[in-house]
Protein backbone atom coordinates (compact mmCIF):
# COMPACT_ATOMS: atom_id res chain seq x y z
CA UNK A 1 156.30 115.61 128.00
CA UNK A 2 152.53 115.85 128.08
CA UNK A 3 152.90 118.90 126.34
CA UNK A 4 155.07 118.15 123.80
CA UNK A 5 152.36 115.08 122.83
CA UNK A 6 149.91 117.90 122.43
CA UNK A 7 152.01 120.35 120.34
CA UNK A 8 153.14 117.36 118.07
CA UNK A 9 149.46 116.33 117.64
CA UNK A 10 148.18 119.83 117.14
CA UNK A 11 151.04 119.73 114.60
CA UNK A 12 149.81 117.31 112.60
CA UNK A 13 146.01 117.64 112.30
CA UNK A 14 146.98 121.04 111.34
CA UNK A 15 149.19 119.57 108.54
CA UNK A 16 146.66 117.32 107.46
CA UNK A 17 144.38 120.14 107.20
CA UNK A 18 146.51 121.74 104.97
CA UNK A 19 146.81 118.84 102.18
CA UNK A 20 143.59 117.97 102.44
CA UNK A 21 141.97 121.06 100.38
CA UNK A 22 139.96 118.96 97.26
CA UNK A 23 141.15 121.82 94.80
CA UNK A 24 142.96 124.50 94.50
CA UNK A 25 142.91 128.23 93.56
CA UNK A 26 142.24 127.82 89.48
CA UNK A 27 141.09 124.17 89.56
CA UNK A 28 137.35 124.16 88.27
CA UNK A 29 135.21 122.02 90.09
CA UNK A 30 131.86 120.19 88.54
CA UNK A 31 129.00 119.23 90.04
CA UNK A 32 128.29 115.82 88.39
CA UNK A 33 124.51 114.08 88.53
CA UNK A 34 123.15 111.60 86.10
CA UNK A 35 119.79 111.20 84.91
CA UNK A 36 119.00 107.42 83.52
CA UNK A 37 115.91 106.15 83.05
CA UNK A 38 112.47 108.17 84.01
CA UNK A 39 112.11 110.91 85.29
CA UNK A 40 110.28 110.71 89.04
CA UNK A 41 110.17 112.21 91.85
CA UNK A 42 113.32 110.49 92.98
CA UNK A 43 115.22 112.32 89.94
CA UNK A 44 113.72 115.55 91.08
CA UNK A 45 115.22 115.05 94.78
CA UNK A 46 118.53 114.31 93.20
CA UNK A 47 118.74 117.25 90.82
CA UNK A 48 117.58 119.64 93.32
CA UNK A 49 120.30 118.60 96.01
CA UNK A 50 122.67 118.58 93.42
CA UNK A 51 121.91 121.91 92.13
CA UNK A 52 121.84 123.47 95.95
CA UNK A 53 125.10 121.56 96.91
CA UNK A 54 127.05 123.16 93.90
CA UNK A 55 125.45 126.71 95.17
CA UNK A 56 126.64 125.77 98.92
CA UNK A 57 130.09 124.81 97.85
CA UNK A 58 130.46 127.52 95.20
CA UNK A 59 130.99 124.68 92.27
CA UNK A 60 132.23 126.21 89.12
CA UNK A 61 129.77 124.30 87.07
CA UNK A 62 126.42 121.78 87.20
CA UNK A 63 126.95 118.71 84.52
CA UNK A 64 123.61 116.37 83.86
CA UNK A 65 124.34 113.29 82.13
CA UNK A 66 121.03 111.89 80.84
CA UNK A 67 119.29 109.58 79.10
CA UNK A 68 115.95 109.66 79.53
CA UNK A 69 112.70 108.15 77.69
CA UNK A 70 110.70 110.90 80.00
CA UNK A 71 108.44 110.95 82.76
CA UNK A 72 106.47 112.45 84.88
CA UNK A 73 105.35 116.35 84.18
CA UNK A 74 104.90 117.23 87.94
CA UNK A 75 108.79 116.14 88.22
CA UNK A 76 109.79 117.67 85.15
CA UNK A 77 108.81 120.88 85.74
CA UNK A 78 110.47 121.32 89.15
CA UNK A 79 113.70 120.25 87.45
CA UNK A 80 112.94 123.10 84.65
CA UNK A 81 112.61 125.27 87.28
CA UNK A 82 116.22 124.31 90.14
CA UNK A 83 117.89 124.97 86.54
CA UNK A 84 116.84 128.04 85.38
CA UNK A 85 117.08 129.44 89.48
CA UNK A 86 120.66 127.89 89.61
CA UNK A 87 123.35 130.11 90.86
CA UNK A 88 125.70 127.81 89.12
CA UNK A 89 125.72 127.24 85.41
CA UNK A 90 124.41 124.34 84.29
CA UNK A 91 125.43 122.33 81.40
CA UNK A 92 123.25 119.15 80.18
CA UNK A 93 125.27 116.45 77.96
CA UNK A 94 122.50 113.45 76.47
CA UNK A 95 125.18 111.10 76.17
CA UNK A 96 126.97 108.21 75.30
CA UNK A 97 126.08 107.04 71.88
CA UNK A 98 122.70 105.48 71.80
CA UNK A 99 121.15 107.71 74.86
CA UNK A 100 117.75 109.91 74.44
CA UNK A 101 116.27 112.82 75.79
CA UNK A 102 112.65 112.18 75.01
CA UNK A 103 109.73 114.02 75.92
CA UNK A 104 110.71 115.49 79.91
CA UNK A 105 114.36 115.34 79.31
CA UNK A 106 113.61 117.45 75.99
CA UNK A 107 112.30 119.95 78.36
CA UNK A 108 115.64 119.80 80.66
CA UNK A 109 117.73 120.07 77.96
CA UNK A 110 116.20 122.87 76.19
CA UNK A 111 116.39 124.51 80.07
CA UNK A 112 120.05 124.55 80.39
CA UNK A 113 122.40 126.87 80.47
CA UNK A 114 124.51 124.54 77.53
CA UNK A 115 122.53 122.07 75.80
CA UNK A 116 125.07 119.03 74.12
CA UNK A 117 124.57 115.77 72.64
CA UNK A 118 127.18 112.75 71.65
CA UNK A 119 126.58 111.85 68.09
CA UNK A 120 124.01 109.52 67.72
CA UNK A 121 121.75 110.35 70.32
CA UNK A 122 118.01 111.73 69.85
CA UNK A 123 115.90 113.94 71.30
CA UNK A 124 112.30 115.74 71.14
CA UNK A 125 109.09 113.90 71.21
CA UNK A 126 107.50 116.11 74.01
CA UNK A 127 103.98 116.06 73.70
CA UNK A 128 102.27 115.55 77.01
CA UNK A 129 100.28 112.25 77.17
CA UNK A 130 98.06 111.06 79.68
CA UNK A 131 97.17 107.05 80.89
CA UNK A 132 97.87 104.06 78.85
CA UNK A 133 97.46 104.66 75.13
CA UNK A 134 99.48 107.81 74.76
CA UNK A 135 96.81 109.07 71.97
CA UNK A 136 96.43 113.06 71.55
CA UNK A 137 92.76 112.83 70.46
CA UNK A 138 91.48 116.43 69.64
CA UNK A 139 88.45 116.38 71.26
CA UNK A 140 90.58 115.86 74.54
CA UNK A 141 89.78 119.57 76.11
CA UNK A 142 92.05 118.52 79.18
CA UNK A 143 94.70 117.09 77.07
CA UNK A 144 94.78 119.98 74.46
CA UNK A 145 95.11 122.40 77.58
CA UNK A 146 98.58 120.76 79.10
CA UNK A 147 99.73 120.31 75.98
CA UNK A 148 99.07 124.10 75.45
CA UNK A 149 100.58 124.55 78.43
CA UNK A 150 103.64 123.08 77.75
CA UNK A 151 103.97 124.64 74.18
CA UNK A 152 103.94 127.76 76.31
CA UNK A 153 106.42 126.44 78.90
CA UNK A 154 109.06 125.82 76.25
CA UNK A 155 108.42 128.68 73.86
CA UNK A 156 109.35 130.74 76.90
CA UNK A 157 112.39 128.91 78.02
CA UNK A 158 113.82 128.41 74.35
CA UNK A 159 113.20 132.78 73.72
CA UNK A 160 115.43 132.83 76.54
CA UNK A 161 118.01 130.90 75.87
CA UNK A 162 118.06 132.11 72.22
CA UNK A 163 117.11 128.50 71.12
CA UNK A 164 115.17 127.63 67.99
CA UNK A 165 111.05 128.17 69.10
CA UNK A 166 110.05 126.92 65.88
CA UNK A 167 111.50 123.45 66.48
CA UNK A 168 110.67 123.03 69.80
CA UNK A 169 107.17 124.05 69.50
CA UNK A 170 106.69 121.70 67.48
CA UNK A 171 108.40 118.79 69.33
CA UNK A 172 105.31 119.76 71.65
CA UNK A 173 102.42 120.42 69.35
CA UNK A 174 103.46 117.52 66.36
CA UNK A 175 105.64 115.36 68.75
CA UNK A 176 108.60 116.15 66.32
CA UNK A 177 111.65 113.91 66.96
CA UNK A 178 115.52 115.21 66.04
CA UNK A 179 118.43 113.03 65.68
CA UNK A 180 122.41 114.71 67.50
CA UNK A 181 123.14 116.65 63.52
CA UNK A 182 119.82 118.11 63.44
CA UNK A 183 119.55 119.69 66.63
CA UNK A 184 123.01 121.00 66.33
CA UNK A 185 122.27 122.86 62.82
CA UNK A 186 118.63 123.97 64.01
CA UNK A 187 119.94 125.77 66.79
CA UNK A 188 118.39 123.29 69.20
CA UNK A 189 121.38 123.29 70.77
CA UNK A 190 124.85 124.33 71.54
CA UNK A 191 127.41 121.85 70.49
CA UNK A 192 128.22 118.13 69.94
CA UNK A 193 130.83 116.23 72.10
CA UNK A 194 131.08 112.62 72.03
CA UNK A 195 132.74 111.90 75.65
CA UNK A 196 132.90 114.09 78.98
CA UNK A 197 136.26 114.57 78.36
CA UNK A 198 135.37 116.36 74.90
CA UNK A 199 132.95 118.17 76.18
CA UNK A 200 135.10 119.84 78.64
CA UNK A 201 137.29 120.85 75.73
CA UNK A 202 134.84 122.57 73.77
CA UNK A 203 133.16 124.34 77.31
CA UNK A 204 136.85 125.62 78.24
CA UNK A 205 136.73 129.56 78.18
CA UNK A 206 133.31 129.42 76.50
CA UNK A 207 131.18 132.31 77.16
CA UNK A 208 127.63 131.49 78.03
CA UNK A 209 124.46 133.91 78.95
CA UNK A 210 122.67 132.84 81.95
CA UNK A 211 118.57 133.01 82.32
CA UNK A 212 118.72 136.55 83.96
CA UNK A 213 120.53 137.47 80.64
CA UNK A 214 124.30 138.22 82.40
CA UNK A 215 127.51 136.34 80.48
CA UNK A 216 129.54 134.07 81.98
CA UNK A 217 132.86 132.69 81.10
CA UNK A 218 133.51 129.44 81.71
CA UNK A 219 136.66 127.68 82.46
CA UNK A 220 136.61 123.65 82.74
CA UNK A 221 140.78 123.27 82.48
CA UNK A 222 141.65 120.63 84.74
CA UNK A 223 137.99 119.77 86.03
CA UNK A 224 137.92 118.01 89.63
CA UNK A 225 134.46 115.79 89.81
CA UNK A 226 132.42 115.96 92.36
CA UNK A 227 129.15 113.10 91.37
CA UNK A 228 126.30 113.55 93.40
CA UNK A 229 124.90 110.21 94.52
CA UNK A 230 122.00 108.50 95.57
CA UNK A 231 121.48 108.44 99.27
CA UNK A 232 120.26 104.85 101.02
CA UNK A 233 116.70 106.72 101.01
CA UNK A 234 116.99 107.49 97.52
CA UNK A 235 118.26 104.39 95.99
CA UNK A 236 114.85 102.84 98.22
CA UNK A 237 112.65 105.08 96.87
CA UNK A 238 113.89 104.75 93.43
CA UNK A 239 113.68 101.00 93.94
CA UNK A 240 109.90 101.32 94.96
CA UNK A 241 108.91 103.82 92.43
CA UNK A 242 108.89 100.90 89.68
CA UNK A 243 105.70 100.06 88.52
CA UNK A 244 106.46 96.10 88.40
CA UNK A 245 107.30 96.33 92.34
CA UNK A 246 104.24 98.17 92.93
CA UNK A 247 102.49 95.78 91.21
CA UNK A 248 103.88 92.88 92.97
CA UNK A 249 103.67 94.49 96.33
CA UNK A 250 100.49 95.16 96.11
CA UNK A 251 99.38 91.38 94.87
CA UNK A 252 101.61 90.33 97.73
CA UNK A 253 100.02 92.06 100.28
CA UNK A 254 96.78 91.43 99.56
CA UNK A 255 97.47 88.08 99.18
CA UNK A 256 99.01 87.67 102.25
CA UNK A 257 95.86 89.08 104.35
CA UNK A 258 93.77 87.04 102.38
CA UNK A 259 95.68 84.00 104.06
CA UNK A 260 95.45 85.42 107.61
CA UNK A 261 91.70 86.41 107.49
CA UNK A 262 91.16 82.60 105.95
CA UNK A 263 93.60 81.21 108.55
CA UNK A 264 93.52 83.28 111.45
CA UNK A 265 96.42 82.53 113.94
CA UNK A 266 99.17 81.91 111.26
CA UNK A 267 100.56 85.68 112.14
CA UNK A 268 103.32 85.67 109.34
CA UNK A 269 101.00 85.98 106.32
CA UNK A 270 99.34 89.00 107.98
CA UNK A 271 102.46 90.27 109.15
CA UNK A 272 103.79 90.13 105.59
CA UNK A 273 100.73 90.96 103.85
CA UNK A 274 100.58 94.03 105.76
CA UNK A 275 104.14 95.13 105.57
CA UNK A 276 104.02 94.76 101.43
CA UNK A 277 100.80 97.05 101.22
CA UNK A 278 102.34 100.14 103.47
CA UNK A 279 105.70 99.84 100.87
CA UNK A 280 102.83 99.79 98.32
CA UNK A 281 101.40 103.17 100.12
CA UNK A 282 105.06 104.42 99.68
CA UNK A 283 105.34 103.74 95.62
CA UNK A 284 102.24 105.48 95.53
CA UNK A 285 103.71 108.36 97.10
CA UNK A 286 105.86 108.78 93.76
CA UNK A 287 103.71 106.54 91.24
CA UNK A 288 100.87 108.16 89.56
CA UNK A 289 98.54 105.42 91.08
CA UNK A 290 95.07 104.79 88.98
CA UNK A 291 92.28 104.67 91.64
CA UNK A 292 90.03 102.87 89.43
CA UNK A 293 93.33 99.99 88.79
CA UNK A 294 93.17 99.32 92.16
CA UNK A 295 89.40 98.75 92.85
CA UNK A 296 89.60 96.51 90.22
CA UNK A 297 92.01 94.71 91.25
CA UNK A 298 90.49 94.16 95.09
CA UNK A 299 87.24 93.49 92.89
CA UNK A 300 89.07 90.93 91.31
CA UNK A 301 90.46 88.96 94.66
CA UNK A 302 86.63 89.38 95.94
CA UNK A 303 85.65 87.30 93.22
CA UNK A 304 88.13 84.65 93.36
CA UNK A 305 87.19 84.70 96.84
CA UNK A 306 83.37 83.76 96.24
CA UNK A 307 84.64 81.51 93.73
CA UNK A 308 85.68 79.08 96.47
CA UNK A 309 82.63 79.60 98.12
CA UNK A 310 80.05 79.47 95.60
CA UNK A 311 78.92 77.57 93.04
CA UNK A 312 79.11 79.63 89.60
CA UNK A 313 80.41 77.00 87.17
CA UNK A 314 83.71 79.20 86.58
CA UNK A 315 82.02 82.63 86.05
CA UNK A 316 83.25 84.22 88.87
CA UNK A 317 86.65 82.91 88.11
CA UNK A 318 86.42 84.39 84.60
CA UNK A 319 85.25 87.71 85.91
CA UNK A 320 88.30 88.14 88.47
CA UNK A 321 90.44 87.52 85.60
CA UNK A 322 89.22 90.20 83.35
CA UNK A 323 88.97 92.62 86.56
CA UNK A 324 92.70 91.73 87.65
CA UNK A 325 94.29 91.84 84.15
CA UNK A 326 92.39 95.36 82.92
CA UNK A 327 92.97 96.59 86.69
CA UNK A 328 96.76 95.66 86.76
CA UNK A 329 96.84 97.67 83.36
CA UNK A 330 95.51 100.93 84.87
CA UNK A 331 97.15 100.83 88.10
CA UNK A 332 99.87 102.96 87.43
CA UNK A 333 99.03 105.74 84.90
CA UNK A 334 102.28 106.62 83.50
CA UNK A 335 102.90 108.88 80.29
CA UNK A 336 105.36 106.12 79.11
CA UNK A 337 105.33 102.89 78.80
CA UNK A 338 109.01 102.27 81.50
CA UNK A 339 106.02 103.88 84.14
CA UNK A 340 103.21 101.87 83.80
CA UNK A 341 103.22 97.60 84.60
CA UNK A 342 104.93 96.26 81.80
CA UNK A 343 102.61 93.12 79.98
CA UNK A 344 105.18 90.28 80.31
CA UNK A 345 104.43 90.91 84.50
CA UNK A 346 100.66 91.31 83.83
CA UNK A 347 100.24 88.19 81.99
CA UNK A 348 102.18 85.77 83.97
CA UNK A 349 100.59 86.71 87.34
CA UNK A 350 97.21 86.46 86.36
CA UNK A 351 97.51 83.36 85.00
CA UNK A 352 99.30 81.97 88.61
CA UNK A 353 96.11 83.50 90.09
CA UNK A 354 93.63 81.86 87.60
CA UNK A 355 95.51 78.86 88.54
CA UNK A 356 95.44 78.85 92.38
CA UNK A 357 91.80 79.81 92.50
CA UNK A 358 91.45 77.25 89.90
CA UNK A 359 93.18 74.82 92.54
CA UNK A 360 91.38 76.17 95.62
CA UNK A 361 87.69 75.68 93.74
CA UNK A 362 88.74 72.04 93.03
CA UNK A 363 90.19 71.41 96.31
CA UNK A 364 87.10 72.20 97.86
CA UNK A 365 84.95 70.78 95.21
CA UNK A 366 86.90 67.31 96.30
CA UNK A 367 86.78 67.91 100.09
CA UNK A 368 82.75 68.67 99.80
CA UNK A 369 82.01 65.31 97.62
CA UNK A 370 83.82 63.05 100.09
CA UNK A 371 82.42 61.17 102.58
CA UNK A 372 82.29 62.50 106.28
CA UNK A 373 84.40 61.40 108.48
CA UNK A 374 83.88 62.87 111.81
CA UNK A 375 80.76 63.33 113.65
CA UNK A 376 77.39 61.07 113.89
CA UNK A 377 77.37 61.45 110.47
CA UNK A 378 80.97 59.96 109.25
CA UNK A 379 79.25 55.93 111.15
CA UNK A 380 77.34 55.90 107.81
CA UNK A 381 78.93 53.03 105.89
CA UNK A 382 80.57 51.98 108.53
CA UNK A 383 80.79 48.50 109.79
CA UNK A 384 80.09 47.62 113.09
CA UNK A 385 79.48 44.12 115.12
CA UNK A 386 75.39 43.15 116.87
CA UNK A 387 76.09 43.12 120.72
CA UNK A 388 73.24 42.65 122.00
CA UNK A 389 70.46 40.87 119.20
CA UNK A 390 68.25 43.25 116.85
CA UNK A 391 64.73 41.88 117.03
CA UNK A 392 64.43 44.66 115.69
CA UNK A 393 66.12 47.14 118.50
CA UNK A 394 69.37 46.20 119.73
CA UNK A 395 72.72 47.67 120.48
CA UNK A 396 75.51 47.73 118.14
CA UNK A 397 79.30 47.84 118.86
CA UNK A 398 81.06 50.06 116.42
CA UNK A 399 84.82 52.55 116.59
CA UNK A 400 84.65 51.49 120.32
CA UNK A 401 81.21 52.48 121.14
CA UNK A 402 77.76 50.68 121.64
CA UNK A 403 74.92 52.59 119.67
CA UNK A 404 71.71 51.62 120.04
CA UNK A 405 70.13 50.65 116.83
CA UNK A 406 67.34 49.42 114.49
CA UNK A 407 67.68 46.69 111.81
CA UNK A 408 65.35 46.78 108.88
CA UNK A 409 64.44 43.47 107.40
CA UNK A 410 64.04 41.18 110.51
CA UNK A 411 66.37 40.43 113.62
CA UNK A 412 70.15 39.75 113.22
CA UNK A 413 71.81 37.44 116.30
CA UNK A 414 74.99 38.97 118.55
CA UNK A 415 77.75 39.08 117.06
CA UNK A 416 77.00 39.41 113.58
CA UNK A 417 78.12 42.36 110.91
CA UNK A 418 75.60 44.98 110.42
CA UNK A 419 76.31 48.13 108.26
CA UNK A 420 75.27 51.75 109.26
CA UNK A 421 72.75 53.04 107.01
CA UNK A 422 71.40 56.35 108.75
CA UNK A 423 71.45 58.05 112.16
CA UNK A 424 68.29 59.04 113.29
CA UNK A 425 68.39 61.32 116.48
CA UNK A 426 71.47 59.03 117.84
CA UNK A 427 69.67 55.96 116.86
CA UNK A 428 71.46 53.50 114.13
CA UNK A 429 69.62 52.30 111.35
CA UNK A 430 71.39 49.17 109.91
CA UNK A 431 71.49 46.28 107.86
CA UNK A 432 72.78 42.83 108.06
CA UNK A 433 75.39 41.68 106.12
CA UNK A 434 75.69 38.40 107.31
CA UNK A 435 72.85 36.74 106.11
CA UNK A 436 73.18 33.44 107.82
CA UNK A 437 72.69 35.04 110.80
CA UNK A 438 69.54 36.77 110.27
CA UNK A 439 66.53 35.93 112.06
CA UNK A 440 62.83 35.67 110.63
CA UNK A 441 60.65 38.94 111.64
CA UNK A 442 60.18 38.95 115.99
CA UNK A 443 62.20 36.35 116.28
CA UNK A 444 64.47 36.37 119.46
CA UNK A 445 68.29 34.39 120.46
């Protein structure tokens, strides 16, 4: 009986085996990975794993669906360089209607093994920019080299691939710009195709020469799928490699140790505080973080700091303005304007800092112009009754105590009012305020 279980089990994980198999013999299986949005390091990981799981599993064909404003050179070029080493051909698609493959994705596109667009899409505009403006000046040596640089990057690629050098030189040098049409009939590239579906018509039985200059035939009949997602990892990463969440990570954090160094013993400010500036540590990992953005930006909290502290009639609150807003501009360095900290976040939180250090200054401004209210020095101006007669020493019964005091202006009998006009070395000076108790000069009760 026991064996009969195990045959009949055997049995069927063998059978399940069997109709299990994802494709079979003459089904064409495509690697599927999307590009939307920058290009980061995050995008690199994804491409690359895509690429090498395709080569593991012997995929048929790589697909990139993009649209992409750009990104990040560094990233860019690694991508360039998984697709031209690919085992597996790889076709790029900028698509649906409306998508881009600006300045990186140019560079990716131009790359691939089949370069398509979906009518009305764009692409080009790959000069290499550096910081904030975006401006090409001439007299730029460092800019003029990468831009050189990458003129010589894609002149090579696009001899390769027998792609128009022309154009895409000057997409580089000029920051040229070409709409689905033109690229087609300047041999930017290979065809249009307005869906995925489409474009796996017009691939089917295509033949297509790879970078090492061999022909391939390709066959995309009855394509099986296979998308390449974002791990949890990935999807974090790609979460904290936005400049905005940088930017409010690293505001949080410091904000939060301010509030534990100025509180000590509150433990959840610090805690946070200190949590928000190692995820900050980890967006700089795949951020191009400005060094300088961030100085000014501790510079700025310093001052608002001091502000509380010191008297500078608003000066020091104007100055960690300036140094917060021009900081928060140059903290993240990115060639476009999706990777740097966009203005409508900028704005908004340096006006809620003006305002709480505008708050804490006249908090404290208050608290220092009141009265005190503890200590020897809070009896002055307080009221208090004559216990035993001022003539002009005496003892004084005031908040439960007996002080010995002084009266100034004669001798006041026991039990009348006196007020507290100083404290001398624990000795009351007061004054009476009922008069028709008030003895002449000496006299005694």
């Amino acid at each position: 009986m026991v064996r009969m279980i195990r045959f009949l089990m055997m049995f069927m994980l063998l059978l399940a085996a069997a109709t299990a198999v994802p494709a079979q013999d003459g089904d064409t299986v495509i690697r599927l990975v999307e590009i939307r949005g920058p290009v980061t390091p995050v995008t690199r990981m994804v491409v690359e794993r895509a690429i090498k799981e395709a080569t593991d599993a012997v995929d048929d064909l790589v697909l990139i669906e993009m649209d992409t404003p750009g990104g990040l050179v560094s990233s860019m070029e690694t991508i360039v360089q998984a697709i031209l080493a690919s085992e597996v051909p790889v076709v790029v698609w900028v698509g649906p209607a409306g998508a881009k493959a600006a300045s990186a994705g140019f560079y990716i596109l131009i790359a691939s093994d089949i370069a398509a667009m979906a009518p009305g899409t764009r692409t080009g505009a790959a000069s290499v920019v550096y910081g904030m403006g975006g401006e090409n000046k001439e007299g730029d040596i460092m800019l003029r080299k990468a831009n050189k640089d990458a003129g010589a990057m894609i002149r090579s690629i696009a001899e390769r691939r027998g792609r128009n050098v022309e154009a895409c030189e000057k997409a580089v040098a000029e920051s040229d710009a070409y709409t689905d049409q033109y690229a087609l009939d300047n041999g930017l590239i290979d065809l249009l195709a307005s869906s995925r579906g489409e474009l796996m018509e017009h691939l089917d039985g295509r033949e297509v020469t790879r970078f090492d200059g061999s022909v391939e035939r390709l066959s995309t009949a009855a394509p099986t799928f296979i998308a390449t997602e974002l791990s949890l990892k990935d999807e974090f990463m790609d979460f904290l490699a936005s400049p905005a969440i940088a930017y409010f990570l690293l505001l949080l954090g410091l904000g939060g140790l301010y509030i534990e160094f100025t509180h000590p013993g509150m433990v959840l400010p610090g805690v946070v505080g200190a949590f928000c500036l190692l995820l900050f540590a980890l967006s700089a990992a795949v951020l191009p973080i400005n060094a300088t953005g961030i100085l000014l930006i501790l510079l700025a909290v310093v001052m608002f700091v001091l502000e509380v502290k010191v008297v500078s009639y608003g000066m020091l609150t104007v100055g960690g303005i300036a140094s917060l807003v021009i900081g928060s501009f140059l903290l993240v360095d990115g060639p476009i304007p999706e990777l740097r900290v966009p203005l409508q976040m900028i704005i908004p939180m340096s006006l809620a800092m003006a305002a709480m250090v505008i708050l804490a200054v006249w908090l404290a401004r208050k608290a220092q112009m009141e009265k005190v209210g503890t200590g020897v020095e809070g009896l002055v101006g307080e009221i208090g009754t004559v216990s035993e007669a001022l003539s002009p020493e005496g003892k004084v019964y005031i908040h439960g105590e007996i002080w010995a005091a002084t009266v100034t202006g004669g001798a006041v009998a026991a039990g009348a009012r006196v007020r507290v006009v100083e404290v001398d070395n624990m000795i009351l000076l007061v004054e009476a305020l009922d008069a028709g108790r008030t003895l002449p000069s000496g006299g005694e009760v």
